[in-house]
Protein backbone atom coordinates (compact mmCIF):
# COMPACT_ATOMS: atom_id res chain seq x y z
CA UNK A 1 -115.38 99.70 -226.30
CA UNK A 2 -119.11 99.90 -227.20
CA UNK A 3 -121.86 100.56 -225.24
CA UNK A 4 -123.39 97.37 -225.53
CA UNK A 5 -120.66 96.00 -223.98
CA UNK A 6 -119.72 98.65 -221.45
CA UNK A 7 -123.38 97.86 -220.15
CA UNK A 8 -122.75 94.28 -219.76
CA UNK A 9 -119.41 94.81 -218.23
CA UNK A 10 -121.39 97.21 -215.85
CA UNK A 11 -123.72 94.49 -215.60
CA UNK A 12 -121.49 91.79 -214.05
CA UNK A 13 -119.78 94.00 -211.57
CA UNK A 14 -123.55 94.96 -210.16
CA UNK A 15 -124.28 90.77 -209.95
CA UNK A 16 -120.96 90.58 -208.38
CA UNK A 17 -121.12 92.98 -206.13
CA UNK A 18 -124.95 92.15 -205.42
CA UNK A 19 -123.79 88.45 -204.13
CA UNK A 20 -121.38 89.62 -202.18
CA UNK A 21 -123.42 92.53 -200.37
CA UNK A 22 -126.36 89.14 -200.28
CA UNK A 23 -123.88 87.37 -198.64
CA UNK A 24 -122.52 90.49 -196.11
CA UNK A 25 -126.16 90.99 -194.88
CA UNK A 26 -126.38 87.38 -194.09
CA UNK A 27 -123.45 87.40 -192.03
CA UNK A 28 -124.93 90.92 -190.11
CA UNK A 29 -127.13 88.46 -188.85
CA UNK A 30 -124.55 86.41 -187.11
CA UNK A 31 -123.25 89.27 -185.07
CA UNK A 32 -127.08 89.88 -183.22
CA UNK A 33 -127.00 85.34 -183.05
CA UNK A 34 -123.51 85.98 -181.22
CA UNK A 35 -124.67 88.13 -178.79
CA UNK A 36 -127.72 86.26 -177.96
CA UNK A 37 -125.98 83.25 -177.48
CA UNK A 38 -123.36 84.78 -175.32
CA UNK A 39 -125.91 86.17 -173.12
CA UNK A 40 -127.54 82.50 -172.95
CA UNK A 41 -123.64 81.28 -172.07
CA UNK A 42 -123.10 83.42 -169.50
CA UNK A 43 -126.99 83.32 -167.58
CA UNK A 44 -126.65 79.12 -167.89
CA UNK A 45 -122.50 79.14 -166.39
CA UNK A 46 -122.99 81.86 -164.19
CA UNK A 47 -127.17 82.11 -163.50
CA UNK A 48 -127.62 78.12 -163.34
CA UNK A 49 -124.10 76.77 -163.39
CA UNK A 50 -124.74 74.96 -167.06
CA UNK A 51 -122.20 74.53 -168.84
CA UNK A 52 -122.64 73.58 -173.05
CA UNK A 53 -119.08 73.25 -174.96
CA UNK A 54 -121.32 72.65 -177.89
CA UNK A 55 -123.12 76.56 -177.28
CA UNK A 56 -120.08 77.91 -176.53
CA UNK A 57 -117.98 76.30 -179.50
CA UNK A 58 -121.62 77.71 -182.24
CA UNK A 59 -119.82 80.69 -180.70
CA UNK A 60 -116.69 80.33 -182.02
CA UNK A 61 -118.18 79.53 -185.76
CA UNK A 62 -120.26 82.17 -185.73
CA UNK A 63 -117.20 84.42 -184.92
CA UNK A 64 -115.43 82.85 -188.37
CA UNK A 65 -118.09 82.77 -190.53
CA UNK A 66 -118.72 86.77 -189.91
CA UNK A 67 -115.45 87.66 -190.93
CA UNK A 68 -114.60 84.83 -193.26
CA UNK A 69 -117.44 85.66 -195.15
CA UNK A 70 -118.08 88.85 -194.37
CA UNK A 71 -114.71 90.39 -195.91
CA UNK A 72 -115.77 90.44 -199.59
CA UNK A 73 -118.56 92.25 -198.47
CA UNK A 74 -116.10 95.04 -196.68
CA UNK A 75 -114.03 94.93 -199.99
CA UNK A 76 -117.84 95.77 -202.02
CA UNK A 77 -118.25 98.70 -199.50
CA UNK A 78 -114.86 100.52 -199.90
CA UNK A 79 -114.32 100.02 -196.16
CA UNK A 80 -111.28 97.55 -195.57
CA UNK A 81 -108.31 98.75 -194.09
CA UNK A 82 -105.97 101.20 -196.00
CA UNK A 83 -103.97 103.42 -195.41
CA UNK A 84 -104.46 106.34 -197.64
CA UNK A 85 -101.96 109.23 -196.66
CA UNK A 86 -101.50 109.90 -200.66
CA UNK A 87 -104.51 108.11 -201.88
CA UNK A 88 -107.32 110.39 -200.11
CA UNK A 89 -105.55 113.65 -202.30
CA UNK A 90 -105.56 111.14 -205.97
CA UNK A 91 -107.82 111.99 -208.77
CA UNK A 92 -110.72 109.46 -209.29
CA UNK A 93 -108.33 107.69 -212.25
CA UNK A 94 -105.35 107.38 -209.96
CA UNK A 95 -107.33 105.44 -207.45
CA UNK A 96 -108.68 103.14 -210.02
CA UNK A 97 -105.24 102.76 -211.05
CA UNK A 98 -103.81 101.93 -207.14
CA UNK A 99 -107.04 99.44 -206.77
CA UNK A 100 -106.13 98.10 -209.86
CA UNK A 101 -102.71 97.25 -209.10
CA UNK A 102 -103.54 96.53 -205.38
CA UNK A 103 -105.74 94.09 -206.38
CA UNK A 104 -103.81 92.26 -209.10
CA UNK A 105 -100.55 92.07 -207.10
CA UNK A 106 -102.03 91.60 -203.89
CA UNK A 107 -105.35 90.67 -203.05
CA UNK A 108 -105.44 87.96 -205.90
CA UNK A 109 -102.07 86.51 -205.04
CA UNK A 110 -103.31 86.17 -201.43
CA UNK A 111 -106.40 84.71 -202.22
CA UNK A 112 -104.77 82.25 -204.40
CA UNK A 113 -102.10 81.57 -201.79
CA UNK A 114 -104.62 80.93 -198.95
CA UNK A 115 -106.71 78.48 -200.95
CA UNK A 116 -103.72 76.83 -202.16
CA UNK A 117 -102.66 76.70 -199.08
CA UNK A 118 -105.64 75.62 -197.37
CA UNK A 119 -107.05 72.96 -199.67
CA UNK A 120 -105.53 69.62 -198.91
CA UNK A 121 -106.06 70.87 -194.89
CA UNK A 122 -109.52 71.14 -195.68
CA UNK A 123 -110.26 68.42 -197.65
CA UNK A 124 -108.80 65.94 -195.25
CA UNK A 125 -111.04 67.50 -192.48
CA UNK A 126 -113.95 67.23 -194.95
CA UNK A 127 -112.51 63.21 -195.53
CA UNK A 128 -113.08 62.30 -192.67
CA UNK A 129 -116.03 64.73 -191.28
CA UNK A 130 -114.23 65.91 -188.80
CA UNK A 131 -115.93 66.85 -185.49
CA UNK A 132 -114.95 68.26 -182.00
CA UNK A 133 -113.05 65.97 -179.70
CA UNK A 134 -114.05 67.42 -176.71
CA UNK A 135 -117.94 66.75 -176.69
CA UNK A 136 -118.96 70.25 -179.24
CA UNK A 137 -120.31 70.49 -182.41
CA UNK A 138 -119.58 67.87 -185.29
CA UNK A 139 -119.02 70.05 -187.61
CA UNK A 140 -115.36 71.26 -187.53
CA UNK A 141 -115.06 70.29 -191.19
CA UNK A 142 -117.80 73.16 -192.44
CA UNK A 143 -115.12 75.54 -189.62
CA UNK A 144 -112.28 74.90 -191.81
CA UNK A 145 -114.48 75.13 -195.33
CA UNK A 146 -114.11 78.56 -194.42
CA UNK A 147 -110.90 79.14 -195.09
CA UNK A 148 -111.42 77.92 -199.02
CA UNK A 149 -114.80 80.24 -198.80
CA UNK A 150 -112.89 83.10 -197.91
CA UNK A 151 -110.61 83.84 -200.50
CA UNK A 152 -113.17 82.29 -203.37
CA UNK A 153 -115.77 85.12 -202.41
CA UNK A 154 -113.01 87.90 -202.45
CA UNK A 155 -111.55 86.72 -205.99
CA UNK A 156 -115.40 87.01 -206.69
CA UNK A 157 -115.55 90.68 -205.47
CA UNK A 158 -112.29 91.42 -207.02
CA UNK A 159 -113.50 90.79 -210.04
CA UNK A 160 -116.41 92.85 -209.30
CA UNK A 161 -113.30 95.72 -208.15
CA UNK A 162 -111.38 95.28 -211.50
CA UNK A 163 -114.30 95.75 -214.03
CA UNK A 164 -115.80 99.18 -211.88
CA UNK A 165 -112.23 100.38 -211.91
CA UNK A 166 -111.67 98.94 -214.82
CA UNK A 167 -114.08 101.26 -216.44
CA UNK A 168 -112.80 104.01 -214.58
CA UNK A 169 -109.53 104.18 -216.18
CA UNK A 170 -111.05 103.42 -219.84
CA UNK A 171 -113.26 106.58 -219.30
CA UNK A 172 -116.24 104.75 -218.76
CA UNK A 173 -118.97 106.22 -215.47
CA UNK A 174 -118.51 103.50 -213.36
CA UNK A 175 -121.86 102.18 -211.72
CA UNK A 176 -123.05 104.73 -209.02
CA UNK A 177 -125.84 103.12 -207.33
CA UNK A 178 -125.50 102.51 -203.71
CA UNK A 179 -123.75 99.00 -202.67
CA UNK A 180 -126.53 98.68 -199.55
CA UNK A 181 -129.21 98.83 -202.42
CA UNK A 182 -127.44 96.17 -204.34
CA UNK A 183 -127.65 94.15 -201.78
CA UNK A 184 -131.58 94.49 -200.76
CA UNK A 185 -132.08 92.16 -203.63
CA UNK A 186 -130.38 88.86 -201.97
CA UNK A 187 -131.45 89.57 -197.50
């Protein structure tokens, strides 16, 4: 492989993983808006007897869109779950090798199963712009978009995945630079 083109392999798997991390620190934000708004929640039904479905319900999509779209960015990190009795003692090829594999046979066959899965649901929401019967937020259809925005931005960070350990395996220094920094560029 030359070294022009190792670069602009190392390239795209930076941009990749600099959306995603983009996208991650967006969603940090939506764990300090969930806590303000539950404290809100609880002094106006318990403080002044108010109750707001609508508040309550912003609740509820704020809990999905942190870890619906906040999953690629755990995946850019290194920090989803695994469990790594033999994997902590591997060589820094072998583990390319298991994330490799791992994410050919099974984080890209999941993603593809849950948007396949998923679409027509969706759409049919988005159809007819569906909204809360019970008086919340009309917006139920942008709820459910997050189950197609899910697995679209983890395909997007396993790509990023497969070209660093990609690189790995062919020899190549993958990128070293710090994911957080990445990120910096898109908060």
């Amino acid at each position: 492989m030359t070294r022009q083109r190792l670069q602009h392999l190392k390239r795209w798997q930076q941009r990749l993983t600099a959306f995603t991390c983009g996208v991650g620190h967006l969603c940090a934000w939506f764990s300090l808006a969930m806590v303000l708004l539950m404290v809100l929640v609880v002094v106006l039904r318990y403080g002044f007897g108010i109750g707001n479905i609508a508040l309550q319900e912003s609740l509820i999509y704020l809990h999905g869109s942190l870890f619906m779209l906040g999953a690629a960015y755990a995946l850019a990190l290194d920090e989803h779950v695994r469990v790594d009795v033999f994997y902590q003692h591997f060589s820094p090829r072998k583990r390319a090798l298991v994330n490799v594999l791992g994410t050919l046979f099974l984080l890209l066959p999941v993603c593809a199963a849950i948007f396949g899965l998923s679409f027509q649901y969706v759409m049919r929401s988005w159809a007819g712009l569906e909204k809360s019967d019970n008086g919340g937020l009309p917006l139920v259809f942008l709820l459910k978009s997050l189950l197609l925005a899910l697995p679209a931005l983890l395909t997007l960070q396993a790509a990023a995945e497969l070209i660093r350990h990609g690189l790995t395996l062919a020899g190549a220094t993958p990128p070293q630079e710090d994911l957080e920094d990445e990120g910096d560029a898109w908060s």
